[in-house]
PDB file of N, CA and C in Angstrom:
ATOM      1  N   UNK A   1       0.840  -1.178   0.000  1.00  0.00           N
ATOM      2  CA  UNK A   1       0.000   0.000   0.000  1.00  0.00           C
ATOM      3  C   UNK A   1       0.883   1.238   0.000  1.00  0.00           C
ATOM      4  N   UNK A   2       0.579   2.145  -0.626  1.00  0.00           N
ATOM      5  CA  UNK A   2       1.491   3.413  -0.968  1.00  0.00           C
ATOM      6  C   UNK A   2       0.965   4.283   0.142  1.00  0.00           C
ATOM      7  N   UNK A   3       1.695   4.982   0.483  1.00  0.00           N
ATOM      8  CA  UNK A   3       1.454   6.330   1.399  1.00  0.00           C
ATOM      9  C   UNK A   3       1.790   7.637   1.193  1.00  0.00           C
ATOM     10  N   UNK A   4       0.400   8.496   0.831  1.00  0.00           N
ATOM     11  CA  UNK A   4      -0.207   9.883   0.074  1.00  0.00           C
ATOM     12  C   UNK A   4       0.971  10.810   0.997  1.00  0.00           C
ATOM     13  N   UNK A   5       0.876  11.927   0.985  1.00  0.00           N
ATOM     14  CA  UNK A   5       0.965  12.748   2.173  1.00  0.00           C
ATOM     15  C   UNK A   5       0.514  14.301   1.020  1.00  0.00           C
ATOM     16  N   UNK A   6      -0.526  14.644   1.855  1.00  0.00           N
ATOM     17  CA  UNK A   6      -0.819  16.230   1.878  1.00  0.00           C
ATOM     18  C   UNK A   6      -0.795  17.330   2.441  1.00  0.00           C
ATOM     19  N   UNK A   7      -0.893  18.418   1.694  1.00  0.00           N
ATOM     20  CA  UNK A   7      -0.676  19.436   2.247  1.00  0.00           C
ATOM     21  C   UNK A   7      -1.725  19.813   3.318  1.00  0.00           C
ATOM     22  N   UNK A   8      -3.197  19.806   2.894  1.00  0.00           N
ATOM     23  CA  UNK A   8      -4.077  19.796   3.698  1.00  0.00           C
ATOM     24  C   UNK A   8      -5.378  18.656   3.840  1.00  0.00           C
ATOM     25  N   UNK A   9      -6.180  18.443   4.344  1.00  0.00           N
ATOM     26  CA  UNK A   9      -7.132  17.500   4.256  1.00  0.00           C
ATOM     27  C   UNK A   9      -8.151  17.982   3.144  1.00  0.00           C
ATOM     28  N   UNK A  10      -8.223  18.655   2.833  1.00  0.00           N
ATOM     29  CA  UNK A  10      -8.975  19.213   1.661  1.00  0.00           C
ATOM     30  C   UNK A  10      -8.654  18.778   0.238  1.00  0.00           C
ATOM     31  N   UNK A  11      -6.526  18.729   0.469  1.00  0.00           N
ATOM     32  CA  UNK A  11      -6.225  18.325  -0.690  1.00  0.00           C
ATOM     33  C   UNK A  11      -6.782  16.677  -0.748  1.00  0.00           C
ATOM     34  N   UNK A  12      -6.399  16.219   0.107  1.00  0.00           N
ATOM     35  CA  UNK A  12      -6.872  14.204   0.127  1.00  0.00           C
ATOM     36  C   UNK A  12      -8.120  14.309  -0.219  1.00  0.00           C
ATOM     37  N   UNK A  13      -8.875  15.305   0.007  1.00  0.00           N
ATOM     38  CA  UNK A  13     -10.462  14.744  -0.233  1.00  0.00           C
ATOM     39  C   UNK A  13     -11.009  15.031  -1.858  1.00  0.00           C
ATOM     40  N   UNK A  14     -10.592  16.287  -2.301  1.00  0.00           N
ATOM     41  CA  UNK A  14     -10.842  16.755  -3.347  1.00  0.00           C
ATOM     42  C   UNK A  14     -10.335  15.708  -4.404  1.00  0.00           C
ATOM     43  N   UNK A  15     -11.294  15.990  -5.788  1.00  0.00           N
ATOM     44  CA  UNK A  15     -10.918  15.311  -6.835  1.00  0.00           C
ATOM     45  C   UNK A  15      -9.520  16.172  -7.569  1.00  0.00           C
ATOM     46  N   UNK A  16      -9.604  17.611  -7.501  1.00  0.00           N
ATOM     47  CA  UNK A  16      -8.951  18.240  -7.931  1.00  0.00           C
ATOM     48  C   UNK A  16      -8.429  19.666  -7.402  1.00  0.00           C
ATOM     49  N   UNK A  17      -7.253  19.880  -7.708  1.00  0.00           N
ATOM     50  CA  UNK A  17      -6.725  21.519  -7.047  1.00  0.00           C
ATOM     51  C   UNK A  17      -7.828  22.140  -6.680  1.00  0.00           C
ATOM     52  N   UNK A  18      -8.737  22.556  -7.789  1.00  0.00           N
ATOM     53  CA  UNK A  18      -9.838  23.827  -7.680  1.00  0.00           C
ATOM     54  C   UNK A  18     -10.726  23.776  -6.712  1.00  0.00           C
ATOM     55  N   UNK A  19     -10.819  22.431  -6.766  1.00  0.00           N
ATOM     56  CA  UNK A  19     -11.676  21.821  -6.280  1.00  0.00           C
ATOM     57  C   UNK A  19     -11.479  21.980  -4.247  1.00  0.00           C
ATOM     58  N   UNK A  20      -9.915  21.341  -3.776  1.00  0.00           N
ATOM     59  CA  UNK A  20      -9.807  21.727  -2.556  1.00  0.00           C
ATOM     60  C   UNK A  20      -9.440  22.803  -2.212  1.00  0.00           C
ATOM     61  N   UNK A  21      -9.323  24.178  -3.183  1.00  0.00           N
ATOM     62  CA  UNK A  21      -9.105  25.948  -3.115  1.00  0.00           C
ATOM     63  C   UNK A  21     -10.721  26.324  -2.593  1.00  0.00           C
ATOM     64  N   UNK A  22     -11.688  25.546  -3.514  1.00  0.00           N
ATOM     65  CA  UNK A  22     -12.980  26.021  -3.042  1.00  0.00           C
ATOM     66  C   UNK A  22     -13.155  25.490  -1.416  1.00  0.00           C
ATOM     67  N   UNK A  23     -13.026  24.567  -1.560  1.00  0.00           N
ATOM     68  CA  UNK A  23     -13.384  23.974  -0.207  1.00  0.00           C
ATOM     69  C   UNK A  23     -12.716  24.895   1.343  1.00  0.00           C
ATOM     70  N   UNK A  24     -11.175  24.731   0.802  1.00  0.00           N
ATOM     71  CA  UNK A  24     -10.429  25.716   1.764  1.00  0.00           C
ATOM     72  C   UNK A  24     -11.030  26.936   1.836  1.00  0.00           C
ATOM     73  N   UNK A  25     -11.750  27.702   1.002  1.00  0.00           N
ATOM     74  CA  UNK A  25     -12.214  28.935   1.014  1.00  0.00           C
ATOM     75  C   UNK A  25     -13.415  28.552   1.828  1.00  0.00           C
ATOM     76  N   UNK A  26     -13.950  27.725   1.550  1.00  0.00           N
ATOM     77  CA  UNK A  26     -15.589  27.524   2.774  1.00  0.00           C
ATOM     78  C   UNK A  26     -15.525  27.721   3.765  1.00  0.00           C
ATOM     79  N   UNK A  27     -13.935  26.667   3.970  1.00  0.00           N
ATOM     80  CA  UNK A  27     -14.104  26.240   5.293  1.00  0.00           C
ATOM     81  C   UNK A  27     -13.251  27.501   6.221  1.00  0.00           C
ATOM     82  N   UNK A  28     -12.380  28.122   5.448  1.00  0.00           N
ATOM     83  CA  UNK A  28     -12.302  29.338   6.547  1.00  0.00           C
ATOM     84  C   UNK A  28     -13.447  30.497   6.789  1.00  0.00           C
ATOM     85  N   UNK A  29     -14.433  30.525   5.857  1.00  0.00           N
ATOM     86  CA  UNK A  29     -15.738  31.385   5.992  1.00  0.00           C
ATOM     87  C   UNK A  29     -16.571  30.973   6.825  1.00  0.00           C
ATOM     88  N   UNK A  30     -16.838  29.502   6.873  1.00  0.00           N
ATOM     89  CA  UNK A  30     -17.422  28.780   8.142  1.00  0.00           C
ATOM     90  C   UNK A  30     -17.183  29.118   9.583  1.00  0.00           C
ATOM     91  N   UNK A  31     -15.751  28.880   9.743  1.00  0.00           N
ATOM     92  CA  UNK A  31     -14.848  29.116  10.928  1.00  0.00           C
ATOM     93  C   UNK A  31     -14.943  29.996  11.166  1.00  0.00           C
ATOM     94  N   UNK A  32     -15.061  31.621  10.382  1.00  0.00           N
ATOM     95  CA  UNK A  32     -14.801  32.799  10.933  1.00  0.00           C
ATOM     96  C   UNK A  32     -16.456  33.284  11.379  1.00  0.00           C
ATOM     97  N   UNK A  33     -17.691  32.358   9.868  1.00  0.00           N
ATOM     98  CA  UNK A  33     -18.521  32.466  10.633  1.00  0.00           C
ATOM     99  C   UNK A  33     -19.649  32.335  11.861  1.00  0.00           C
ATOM    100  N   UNK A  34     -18.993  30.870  12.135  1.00  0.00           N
ATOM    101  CA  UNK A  34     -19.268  30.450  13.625  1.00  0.00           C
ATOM    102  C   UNK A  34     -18.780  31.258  14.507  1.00  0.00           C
ATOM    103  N   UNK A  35     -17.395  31.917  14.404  1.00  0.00           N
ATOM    104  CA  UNK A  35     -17.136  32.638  15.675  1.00  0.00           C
ATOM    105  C   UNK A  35     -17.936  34.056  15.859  1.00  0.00           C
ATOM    106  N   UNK A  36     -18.051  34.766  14.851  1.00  0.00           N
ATOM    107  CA  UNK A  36     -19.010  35.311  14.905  1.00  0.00           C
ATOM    108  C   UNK A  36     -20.372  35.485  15.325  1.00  0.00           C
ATOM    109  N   UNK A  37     -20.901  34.625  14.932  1.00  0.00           N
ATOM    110  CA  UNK A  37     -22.361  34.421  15.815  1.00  0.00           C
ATOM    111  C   UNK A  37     -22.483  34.247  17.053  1.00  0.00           C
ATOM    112  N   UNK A  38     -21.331  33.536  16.797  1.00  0.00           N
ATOM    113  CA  UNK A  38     -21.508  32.616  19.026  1.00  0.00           C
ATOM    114  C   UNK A  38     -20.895  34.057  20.009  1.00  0.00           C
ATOM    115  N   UNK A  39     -20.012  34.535  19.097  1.00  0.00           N
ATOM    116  CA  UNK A  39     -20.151  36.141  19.495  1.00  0.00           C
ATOM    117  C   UNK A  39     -20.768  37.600  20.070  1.00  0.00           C
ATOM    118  N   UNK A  40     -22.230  36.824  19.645  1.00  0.00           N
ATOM    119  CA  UNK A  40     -23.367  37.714  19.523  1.00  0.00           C
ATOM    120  C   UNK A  40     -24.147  37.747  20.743  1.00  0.00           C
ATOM    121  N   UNK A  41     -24.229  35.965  21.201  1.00  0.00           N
ATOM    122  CA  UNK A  41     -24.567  35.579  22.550  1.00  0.00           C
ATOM    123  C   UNK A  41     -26.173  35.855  22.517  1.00  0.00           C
ATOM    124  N   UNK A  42     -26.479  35.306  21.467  1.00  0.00           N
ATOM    125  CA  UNK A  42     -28.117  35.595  21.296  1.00  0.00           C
ATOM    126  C   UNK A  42     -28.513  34.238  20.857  1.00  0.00           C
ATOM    127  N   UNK A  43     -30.048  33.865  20.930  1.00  0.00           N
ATOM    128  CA  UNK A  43     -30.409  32.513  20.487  1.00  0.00           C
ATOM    129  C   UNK A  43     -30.190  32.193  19.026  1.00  0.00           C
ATOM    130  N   UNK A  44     -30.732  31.036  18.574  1.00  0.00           N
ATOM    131  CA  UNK A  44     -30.423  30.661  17.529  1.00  0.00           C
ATOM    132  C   UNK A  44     -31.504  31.662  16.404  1.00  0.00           C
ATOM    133  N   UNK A  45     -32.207  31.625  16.462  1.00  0.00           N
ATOM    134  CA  UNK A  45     -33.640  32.243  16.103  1.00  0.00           C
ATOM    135  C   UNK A  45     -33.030  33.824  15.789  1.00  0.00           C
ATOM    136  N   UNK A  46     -32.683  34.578  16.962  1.00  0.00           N
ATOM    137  CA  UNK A  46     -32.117  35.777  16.747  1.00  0.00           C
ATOM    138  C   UNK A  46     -31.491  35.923  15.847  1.00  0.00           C
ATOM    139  N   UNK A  47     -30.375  35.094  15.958  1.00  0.00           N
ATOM    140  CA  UNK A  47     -28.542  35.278  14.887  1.00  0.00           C
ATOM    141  C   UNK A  47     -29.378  34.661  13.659  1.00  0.00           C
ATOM    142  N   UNK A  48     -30.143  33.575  13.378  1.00  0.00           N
ATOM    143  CA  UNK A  48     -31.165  33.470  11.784  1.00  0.00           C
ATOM    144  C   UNK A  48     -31.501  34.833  11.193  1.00  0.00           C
ATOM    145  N   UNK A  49     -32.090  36.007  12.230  1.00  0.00           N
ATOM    146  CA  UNK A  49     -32.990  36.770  12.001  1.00  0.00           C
ATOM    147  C   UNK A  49     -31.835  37.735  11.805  1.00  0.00           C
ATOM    148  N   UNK A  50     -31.009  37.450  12.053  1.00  0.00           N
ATOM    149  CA  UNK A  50     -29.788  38.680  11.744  1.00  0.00           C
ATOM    150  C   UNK A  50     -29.576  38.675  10.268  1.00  0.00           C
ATOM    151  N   UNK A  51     -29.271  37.170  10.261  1.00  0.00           N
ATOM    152  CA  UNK A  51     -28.261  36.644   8.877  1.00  0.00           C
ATOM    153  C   UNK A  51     -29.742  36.493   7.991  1.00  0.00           C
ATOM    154  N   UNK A  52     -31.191  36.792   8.114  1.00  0.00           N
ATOM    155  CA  UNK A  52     -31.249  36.699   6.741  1.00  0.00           C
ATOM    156  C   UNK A  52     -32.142  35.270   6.641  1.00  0.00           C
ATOM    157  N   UNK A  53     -31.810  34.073   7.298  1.00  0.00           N
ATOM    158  CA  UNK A  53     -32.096  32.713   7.218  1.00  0.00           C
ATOM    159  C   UNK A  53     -32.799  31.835   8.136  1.00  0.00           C
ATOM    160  N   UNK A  54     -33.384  30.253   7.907  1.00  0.00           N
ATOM    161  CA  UNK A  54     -33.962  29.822   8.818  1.00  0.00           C
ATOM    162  C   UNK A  54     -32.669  29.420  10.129  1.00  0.00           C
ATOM    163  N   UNK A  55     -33.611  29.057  10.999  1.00  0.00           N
ATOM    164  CA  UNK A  55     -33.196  28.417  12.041  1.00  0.00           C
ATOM    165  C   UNK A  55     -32.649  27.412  11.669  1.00  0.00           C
ATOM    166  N   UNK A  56     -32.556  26.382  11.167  1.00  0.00           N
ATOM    167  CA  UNK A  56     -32.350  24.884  10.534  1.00  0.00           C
ATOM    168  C   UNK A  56     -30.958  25.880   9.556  1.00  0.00           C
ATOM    169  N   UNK A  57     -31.145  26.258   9.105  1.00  0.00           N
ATOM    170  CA  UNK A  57     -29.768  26.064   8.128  1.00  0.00           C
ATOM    171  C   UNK A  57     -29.195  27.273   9.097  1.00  0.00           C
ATOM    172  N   UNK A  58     -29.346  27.832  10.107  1.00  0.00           N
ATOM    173  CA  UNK A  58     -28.392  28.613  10.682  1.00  0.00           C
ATOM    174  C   UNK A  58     -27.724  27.534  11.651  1.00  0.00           C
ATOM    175  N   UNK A  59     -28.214  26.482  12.085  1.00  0.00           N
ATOM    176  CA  UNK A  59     -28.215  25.157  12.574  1.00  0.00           C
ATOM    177  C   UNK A  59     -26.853  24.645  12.230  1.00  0.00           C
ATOM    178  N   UNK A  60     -27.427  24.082  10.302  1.00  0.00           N
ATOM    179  CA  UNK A  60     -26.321  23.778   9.681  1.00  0.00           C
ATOM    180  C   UNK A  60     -24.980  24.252   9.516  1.00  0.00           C
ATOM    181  N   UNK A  61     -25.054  25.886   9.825  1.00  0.00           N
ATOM    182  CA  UNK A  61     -23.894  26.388   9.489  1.00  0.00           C
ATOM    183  C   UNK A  61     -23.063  26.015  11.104  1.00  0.00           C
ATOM    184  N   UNK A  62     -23.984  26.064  12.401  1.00  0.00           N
ATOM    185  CA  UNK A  62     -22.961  25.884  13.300  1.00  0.00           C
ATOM    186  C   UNK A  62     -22.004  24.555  13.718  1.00  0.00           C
ATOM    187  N   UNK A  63     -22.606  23.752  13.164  1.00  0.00           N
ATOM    188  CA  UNK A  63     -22.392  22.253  13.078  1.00  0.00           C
ATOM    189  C   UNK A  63     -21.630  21.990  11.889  1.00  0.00           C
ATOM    190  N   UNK A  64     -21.020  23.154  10.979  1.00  0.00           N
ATOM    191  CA  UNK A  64     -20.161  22.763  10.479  1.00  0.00           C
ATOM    192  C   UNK A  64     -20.559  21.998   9.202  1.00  0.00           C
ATOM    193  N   UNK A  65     -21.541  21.927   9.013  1.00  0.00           N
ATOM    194  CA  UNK A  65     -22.123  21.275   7.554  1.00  0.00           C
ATOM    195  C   UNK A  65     -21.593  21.915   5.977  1.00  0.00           C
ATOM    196  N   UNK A  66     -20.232  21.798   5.741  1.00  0.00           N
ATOM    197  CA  UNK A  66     -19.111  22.413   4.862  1.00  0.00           C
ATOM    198  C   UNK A  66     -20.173  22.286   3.460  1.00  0.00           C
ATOM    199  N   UNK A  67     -20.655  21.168   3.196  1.00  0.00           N
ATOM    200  CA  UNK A  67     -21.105  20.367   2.015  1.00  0.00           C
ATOM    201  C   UNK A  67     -22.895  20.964   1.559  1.00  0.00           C
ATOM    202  N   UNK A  68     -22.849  21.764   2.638  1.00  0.00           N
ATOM    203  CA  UNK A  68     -24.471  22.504   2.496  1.00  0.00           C
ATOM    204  C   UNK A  68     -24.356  24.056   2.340  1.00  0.00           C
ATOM    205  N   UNK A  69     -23.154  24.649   2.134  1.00  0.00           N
ATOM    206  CA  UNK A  69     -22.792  25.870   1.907  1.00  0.00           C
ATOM    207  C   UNK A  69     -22.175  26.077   0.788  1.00  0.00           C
ATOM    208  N   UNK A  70     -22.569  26.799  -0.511  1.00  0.00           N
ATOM    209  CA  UNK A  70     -21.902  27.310  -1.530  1.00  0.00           C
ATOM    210  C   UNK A  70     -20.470  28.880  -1.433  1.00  0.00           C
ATOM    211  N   UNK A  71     -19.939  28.496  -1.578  1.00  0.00           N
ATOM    212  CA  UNK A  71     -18.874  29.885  -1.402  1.00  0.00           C
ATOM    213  C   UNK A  71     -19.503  30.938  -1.721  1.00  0.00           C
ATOM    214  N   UNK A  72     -20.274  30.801  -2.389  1.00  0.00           N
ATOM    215  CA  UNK A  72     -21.148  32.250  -2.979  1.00  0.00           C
ATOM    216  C   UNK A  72     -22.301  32.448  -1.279  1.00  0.00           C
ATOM    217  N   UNK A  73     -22.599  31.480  -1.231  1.00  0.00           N
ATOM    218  CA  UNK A  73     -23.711  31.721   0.163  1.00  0.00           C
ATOM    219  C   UNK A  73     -22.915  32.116   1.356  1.00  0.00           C
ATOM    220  N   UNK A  74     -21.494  31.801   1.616  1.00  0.00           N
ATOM    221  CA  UNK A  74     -20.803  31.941   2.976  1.00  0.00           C
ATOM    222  C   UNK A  74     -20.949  33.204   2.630  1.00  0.00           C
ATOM    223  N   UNK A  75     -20.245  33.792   1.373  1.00  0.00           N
ATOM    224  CA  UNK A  75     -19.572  35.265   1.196  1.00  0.00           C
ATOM    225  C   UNK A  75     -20.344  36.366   1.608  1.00  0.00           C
ATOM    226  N   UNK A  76     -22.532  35.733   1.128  1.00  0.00           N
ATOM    227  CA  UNK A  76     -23.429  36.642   1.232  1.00  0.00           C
ATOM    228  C   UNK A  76     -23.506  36.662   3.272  1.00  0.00           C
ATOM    229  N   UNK A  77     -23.505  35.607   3.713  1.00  0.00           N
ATOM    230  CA  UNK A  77     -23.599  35.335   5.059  1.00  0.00           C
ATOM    231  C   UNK A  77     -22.643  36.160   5.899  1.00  0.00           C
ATOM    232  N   UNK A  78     -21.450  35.646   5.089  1.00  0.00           N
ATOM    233  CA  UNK A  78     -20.358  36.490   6.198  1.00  0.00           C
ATOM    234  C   UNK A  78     -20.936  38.788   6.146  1.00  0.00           C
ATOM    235  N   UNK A  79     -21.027  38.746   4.606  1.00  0.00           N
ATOM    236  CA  UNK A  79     -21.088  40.492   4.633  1.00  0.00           C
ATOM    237  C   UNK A  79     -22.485  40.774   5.739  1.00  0.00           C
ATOM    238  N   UNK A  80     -23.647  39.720   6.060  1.00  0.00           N
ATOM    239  CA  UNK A  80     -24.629  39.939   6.272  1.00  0.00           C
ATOM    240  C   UNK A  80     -24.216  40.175   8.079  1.00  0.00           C
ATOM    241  N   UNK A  81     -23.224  39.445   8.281  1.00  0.00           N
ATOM    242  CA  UNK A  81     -22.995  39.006   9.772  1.00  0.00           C
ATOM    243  C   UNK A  81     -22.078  40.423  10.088  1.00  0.00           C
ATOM    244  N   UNK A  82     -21.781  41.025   8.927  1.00  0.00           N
ATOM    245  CA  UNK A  82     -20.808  43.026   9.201  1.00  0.00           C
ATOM    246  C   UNK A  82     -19.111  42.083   8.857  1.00  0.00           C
ATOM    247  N   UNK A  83     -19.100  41.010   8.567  1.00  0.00           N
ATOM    248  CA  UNK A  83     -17.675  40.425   8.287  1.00  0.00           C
ATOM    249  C   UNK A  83     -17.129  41.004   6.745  1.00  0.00           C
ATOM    250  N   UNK A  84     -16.284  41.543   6.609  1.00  0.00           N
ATOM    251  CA  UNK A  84     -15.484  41.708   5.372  1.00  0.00           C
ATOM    252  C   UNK A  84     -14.857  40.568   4.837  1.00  0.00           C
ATOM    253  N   UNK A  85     -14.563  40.590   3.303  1.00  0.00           N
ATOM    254  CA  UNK A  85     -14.473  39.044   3.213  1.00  0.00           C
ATOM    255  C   UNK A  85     -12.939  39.700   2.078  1.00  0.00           C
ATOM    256  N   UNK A  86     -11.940  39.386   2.179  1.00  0.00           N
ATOM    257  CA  UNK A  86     -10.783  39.673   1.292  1.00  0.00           C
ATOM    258  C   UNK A  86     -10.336  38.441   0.144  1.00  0.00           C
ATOM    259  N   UNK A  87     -10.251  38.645  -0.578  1.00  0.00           N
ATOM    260  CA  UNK A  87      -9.583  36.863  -1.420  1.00  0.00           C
ATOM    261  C   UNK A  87      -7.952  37.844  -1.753  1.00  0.00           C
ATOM    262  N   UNK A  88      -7.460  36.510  -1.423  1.00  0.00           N
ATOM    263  CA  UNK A  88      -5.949  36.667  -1.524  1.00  0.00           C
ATOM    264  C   UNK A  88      -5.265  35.921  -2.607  1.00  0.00           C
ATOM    265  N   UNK A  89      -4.869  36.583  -3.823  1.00  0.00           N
ATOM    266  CA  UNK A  89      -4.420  34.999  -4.827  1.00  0.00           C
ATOM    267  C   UNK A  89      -2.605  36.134  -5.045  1.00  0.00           C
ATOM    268  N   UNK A  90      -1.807  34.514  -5.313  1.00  0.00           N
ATOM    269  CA  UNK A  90      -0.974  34.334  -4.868  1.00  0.00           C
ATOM    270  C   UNK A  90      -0.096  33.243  -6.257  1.00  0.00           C
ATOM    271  N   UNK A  91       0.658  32.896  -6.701  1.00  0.00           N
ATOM    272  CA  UNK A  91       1.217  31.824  -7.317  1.00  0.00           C
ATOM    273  C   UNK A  91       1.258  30.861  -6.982  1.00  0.00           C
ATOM    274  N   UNK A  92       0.315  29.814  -7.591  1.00  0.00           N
ATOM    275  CA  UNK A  92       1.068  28.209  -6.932  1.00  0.00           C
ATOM    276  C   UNK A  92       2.351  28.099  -6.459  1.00  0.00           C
ATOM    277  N   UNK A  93       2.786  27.565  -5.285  1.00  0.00           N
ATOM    278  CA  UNK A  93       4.137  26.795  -4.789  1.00  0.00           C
ATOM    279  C   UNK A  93       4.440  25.749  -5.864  1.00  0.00           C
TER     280      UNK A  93
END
């Protein structure tokens, strides 16, 4: 049996580069937007009513449900939550 080694877990999972760039991009929008909310120190219902969305998928987002969020939906979520969102591109290593 051969043994992979990656850079990140995103890369092992993905079919392709683009593919774990998107993902990496989720998943730090996720992260920054969980801390955010739990920030707020308000119920679940409230921080929905902030962001725009139901209870159930404000749910999803705290639990980390990567695979139920489009990068386009974090980006609208994060500006909605007062988060600025920067993209940084850079040259492949």
């Amino acid at each position: 049996m051969d043994v992979q080694m990656f850079d990140s877990v995103f890369d092992a999972l993905a079919d392709t580069p683009a593919e774990a760039a998107n993902m990496k991009a989720r998943s730090e929008l996720l992260s920054a937007l969980k801390a955010r909310i739990r920030s707020w120190e308000v119920s679940q219902e409230a921080a929905a009513g902030r962001l725009g969305i139901t209870r159930p998928r404000l749910n999803d987002l705290l639990q980390g449900k990567l695979a139920k969020f489009s990068l386009d939906a974090l980006v609208n979520l994060a500006t909605a939550s007062g988060l600025t969102v920067h993209v940084h591109v850079a040259e492949a290593a």
